[in-house]
Protein backbone atom coordinates (compact mmCIF):
# COMPACT_ATOMS: atom_id res chain seq x y z
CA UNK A 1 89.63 94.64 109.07
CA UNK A 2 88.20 91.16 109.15
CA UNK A 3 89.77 88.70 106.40
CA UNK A 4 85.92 88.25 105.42
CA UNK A 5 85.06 92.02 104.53
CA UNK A 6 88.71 92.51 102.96
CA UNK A 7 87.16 89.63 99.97
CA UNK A 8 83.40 91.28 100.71
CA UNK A 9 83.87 94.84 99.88
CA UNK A 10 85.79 95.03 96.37
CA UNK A 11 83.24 92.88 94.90
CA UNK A 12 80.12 94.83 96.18
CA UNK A 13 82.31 98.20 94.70
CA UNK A 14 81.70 95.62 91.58
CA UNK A 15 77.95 95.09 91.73
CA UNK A 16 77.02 98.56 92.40
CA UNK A 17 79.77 99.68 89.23
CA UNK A 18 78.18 96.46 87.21
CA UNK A 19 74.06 98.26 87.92
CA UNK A 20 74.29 101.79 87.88
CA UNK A 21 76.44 101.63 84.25
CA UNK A 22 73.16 101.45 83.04
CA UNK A 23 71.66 103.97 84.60
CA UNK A 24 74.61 106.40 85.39
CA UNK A 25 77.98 105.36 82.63
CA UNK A 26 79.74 108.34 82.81
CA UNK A 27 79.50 108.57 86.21
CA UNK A 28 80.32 105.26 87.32
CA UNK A 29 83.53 105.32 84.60
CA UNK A 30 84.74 107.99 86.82
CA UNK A 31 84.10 106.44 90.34
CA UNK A 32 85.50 103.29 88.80
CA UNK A 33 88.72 105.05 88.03
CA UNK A 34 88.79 106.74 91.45
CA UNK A 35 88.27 103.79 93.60
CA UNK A 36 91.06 102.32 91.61
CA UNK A 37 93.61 105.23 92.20
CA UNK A 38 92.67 105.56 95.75
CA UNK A 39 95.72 104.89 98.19
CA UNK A 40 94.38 103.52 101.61
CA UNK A 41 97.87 103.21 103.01
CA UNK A 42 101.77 104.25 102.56
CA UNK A 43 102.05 107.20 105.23
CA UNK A 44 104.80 106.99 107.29
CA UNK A 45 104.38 104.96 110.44
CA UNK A 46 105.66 105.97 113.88
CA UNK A 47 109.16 103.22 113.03
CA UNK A 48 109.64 105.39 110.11
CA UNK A 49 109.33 109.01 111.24
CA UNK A 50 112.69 109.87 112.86
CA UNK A 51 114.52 108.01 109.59
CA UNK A 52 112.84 110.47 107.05
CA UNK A 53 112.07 113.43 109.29
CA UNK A 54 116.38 113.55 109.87
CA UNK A 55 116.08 113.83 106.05
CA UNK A 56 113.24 116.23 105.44
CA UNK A 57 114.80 118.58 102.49
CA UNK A 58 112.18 120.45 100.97
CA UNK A 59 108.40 120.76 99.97
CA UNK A 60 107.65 121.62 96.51
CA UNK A 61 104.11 121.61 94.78
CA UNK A 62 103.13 120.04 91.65
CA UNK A 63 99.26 119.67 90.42
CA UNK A 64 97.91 120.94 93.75
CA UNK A 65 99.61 118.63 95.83
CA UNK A 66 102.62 119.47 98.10
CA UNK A 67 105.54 116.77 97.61
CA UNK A 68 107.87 116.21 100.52
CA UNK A 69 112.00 115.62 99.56
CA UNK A 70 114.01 114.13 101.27
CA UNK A 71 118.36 114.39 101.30
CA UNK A 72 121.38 112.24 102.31
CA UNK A 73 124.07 114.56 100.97
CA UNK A 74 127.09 113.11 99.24
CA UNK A 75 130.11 113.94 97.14
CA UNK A 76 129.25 111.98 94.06
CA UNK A 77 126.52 112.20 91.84
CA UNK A 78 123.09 112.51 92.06
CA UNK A 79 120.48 109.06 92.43
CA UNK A 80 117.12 109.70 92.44
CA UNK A 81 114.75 107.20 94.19
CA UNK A 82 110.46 106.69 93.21
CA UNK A 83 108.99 104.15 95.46
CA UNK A 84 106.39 101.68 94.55
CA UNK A 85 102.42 101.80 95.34
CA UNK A 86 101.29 102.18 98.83
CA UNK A 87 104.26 102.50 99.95
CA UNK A 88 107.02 105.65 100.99
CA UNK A 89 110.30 106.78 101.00
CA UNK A 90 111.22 104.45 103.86
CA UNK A 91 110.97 101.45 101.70
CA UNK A 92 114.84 102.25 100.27
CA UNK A 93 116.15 102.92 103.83
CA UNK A 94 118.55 99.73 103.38
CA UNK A 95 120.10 100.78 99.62
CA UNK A 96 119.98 104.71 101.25
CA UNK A 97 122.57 102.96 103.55
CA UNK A 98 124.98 101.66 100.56
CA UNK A 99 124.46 104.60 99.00
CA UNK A 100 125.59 106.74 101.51
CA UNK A 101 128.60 104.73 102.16
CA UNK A 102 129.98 105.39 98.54
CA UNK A 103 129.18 108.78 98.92
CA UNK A 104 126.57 109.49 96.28
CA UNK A 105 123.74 112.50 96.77
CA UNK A 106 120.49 111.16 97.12
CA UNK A 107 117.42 112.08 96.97
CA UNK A 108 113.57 110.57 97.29
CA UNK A 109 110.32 111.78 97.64
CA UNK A 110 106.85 111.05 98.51
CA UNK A 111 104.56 110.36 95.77
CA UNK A 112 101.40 111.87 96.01
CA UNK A 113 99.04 110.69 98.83
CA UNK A 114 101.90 108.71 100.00
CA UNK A 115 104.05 109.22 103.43
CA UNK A 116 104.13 113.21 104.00
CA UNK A 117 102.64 114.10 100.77
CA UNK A 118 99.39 115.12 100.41
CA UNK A 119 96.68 113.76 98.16
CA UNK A 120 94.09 111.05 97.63
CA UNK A 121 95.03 109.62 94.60
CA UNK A 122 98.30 108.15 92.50
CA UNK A 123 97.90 107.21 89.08
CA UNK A 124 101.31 106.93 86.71
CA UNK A 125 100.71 110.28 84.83
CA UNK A 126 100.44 112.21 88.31
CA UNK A 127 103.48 110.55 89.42
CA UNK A 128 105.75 111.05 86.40
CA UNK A 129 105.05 114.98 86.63
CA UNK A 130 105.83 115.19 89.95
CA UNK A 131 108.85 113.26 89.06
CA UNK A 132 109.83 115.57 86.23
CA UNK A 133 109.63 118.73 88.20
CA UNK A 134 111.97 117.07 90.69
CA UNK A 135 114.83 115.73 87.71
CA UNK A 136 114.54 119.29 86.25
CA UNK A 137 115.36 120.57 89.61
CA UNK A 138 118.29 118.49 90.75
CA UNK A 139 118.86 116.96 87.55
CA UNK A 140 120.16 113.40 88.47
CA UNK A 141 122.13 111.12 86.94
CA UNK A 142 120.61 107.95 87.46
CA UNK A 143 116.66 107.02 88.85
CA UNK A 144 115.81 104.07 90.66
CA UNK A 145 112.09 103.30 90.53
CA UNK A 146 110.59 100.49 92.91
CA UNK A 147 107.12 98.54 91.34
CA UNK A 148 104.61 101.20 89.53
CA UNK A 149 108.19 103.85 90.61
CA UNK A 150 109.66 102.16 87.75
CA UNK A 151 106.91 101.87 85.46
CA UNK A 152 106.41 105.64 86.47
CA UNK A 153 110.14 106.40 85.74
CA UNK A 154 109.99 104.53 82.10
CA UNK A 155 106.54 106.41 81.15
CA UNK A 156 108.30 110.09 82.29
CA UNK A 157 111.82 109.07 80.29
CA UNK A 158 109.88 108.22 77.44
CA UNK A 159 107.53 110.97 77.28
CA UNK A 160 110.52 113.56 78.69
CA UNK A 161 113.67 112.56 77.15
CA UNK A 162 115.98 113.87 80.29
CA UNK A 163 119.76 114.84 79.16
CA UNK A 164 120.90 114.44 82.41
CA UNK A 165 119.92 110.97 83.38
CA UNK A 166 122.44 107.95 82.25
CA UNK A 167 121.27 105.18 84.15
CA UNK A 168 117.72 103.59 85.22
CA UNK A 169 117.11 101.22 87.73
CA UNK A 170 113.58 99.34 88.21
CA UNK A 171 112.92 96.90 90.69
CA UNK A 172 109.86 94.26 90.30
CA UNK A 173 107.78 96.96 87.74
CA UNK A 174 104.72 96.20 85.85
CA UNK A 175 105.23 96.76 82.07
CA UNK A 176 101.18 96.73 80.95
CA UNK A 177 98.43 99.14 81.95
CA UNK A 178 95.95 96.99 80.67
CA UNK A 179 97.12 93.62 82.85
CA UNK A 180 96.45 96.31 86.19
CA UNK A 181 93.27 96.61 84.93
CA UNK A 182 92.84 92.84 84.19
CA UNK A 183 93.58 92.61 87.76
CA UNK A 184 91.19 95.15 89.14
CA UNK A 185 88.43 93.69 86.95
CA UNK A 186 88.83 89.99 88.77
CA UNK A 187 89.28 91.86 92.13
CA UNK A 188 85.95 93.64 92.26
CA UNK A 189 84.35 91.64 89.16
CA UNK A 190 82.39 94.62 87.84
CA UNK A 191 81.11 93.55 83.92
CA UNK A 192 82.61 94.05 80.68
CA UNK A 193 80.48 97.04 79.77
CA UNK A 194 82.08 98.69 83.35
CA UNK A 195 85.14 97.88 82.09
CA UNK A 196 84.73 99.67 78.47
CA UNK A 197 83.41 102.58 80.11
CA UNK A 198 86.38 102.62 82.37
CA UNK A 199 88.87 102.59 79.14
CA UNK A 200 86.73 105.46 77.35
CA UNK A 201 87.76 107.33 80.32
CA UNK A 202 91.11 106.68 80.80
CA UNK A 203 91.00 107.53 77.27
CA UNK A 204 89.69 110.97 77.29
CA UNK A 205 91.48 111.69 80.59
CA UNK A 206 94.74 110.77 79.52
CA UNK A 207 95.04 110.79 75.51
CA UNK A 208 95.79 106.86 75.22
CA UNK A 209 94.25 103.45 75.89
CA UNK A 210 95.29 101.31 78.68
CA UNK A 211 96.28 98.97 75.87
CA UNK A 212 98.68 101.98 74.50
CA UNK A 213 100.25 102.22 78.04
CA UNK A 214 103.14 99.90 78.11
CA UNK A 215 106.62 100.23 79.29
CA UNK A 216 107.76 97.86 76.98
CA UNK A 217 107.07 100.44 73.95
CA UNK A 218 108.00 103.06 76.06
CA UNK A 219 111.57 101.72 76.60
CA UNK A 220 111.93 101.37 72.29
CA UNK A 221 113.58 104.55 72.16
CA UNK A 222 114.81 104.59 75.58
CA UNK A 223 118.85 104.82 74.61
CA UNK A 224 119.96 104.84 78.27
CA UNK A 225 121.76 102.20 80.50
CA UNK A 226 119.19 99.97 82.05
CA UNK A 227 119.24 97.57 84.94
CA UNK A 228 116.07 95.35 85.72
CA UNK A 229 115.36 92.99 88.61
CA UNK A 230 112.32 90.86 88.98
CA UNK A 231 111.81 87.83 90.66
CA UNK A 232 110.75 85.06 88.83
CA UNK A 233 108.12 84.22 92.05
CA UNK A 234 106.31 87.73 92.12
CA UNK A 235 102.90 87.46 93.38
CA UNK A 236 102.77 91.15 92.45
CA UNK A 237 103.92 92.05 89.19
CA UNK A 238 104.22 89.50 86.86
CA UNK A 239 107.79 87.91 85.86
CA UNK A 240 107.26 88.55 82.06
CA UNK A 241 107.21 92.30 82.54
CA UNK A 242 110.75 92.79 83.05
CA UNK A 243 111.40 90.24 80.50
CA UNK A 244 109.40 91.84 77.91
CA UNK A 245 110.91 95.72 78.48
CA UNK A 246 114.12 93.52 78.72
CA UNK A 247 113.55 92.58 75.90
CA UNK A 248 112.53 95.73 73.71
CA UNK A 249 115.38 97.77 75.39
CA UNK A 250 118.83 97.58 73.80
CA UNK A 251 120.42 99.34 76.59
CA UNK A 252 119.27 97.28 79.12
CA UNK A 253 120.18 93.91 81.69
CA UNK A 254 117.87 91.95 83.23
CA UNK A 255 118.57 90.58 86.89
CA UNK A 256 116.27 87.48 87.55
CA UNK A 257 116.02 86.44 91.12
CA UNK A 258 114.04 83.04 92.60
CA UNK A 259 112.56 83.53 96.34
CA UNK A 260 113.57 87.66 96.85
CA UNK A 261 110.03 88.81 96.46
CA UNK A 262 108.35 91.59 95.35
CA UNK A 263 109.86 94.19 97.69
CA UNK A 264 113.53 92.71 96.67
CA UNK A 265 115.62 94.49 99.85
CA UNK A 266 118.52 92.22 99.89
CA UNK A 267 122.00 93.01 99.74
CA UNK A 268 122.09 90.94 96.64
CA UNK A 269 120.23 93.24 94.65
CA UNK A 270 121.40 96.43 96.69
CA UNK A 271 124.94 95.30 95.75
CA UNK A 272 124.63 94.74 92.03
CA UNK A 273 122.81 98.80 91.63
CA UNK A 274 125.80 100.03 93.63
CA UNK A 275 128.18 98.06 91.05
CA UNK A 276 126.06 99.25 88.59
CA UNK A 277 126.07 103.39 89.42
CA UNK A 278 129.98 102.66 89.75
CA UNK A 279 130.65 101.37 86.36
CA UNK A 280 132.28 103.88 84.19
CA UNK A 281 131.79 106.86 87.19
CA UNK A 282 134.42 105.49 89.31
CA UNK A 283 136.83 102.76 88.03
């Protein structure tokens, strides 16, 4: 798609949202929510299919949607991997490396409407019951979420305590609800009043504002070993959000990188969660 419609398109989503609140609120609160939790890409390109389709493990269904697994056996224990927005299971091929070479069990999965999953839309709630289903399942020891993975995997902790899980991994994840929807705001520059109307029905949909949504509260009562990388150059996520769960969790230590990016694939960082899942497993 031209550069030119890329800009062109969100913000005429934003004038028609900005009239027909007038006319139409409830309506366009809804449509405002779904265009945001649309996913327009993330399913697994032809580079990527023999990788995960070698480690196809099983389909389960959660909310109507059918969730594919995927497997690299090992002898040790169980890491659980949640990939980021728009994105797939592919996206940890290079840590699913290190991890097989010290021999731990791993497992991943497509969110929904991402790589062989099925679906439409992905919005944190969705994703963190998928999630739980799959940690009461095979019960894992530690979860390593990727971007809106790991804001997923701090929402589901805090809202599902899990015995089995000792260690958490996130990787360049948001912290506030309310900054994505900052963000979508300036993106399509629909009005205030869309805007309210959008919060009323996250509100209603979901039991809390997006205000109320925040990992850094979530992670308050969070009593489990935490390791945190963000980049202090993130055009994605914003460097403060690590800082500030950093911050509110006790358990926690924060990795700050300069250059590594959003996606953060280097050994560096693939080194340090291996070190990490080691400490006090295997000495």
């Amino acid at each position: 798609m031209p550069v030119l419609l890329q800009k062109i398109i969100p913000k005429l989503y934003g004038l028609y949202f900005t009239i027909f609140v007038w006319f139409l609120p409830n309506k366009i609160a809804r449509q405002a929510f779904e265009v945001f939790c649309t996913v327009r890409k993330g399913k697994v390109l032809p580079n990527q299919k023999k990788y995960l389709d070698d480690a196809k493990f099983e389909v389960i269904n959660v909310a109507g949607h059918s969730i594919q697994l995927y497997n690299w056996p090992g002898n040790k224990e169980t890491v659980l991997l949640v990939h980021g927005w728009e994105s797939n299971t592919w996206r940890w091929h290079k840590l699913i490396e290190k991890l097989q070479r010290a021999n731990y069990n791993i497992i991943a999965f497509d969110a929904p409407a991402h790589g062989y999953s099925t679906g439409k839309f992905l919005y944190v709630p969705l994703y963190a019951e998928a999630l739980q289903a799959i940690i009461l399942k095979y019960q894992p020891k530690a979860v390593i979420g990727h971007s809106v993975g790991g804001m997923t995997v701090l929402y589901n902790e805090y809202k599902n305590p899990n015995a089995s899980i000792e260690k958490i991994v996130t990787v360049g994840s948001p912290s506030e609800y309310y900054e994505i929807f900052t963000h979508y705001q300036n993106l399509l520059g629909f009005s205030n009043k869309v805007m309210t109307g959008l919060e009323e029905y996250f509100y209603a949909k979901f039991g809390f504002t997006p205000k109320e949504f925040s990992s850094s509260k979530f992670v308050l009562t969070n009593s489990k070993k935490g390791l945190l990388f963000h980049d202090r150059l993130d055009k994605i996520t914003p460097y403060h959000a690590s800082v500030d769960v950093h911050k509110h969790w006790k358990g926690s230590e924060l990795v700050s990188t300069e250059g590594f990016g959003h996606s953060m694939h280097q050994n560096e960082v693939n080194d340090k969660i291996i070190a990490f899942l080691d400490e006090q497993y295997y000495k």
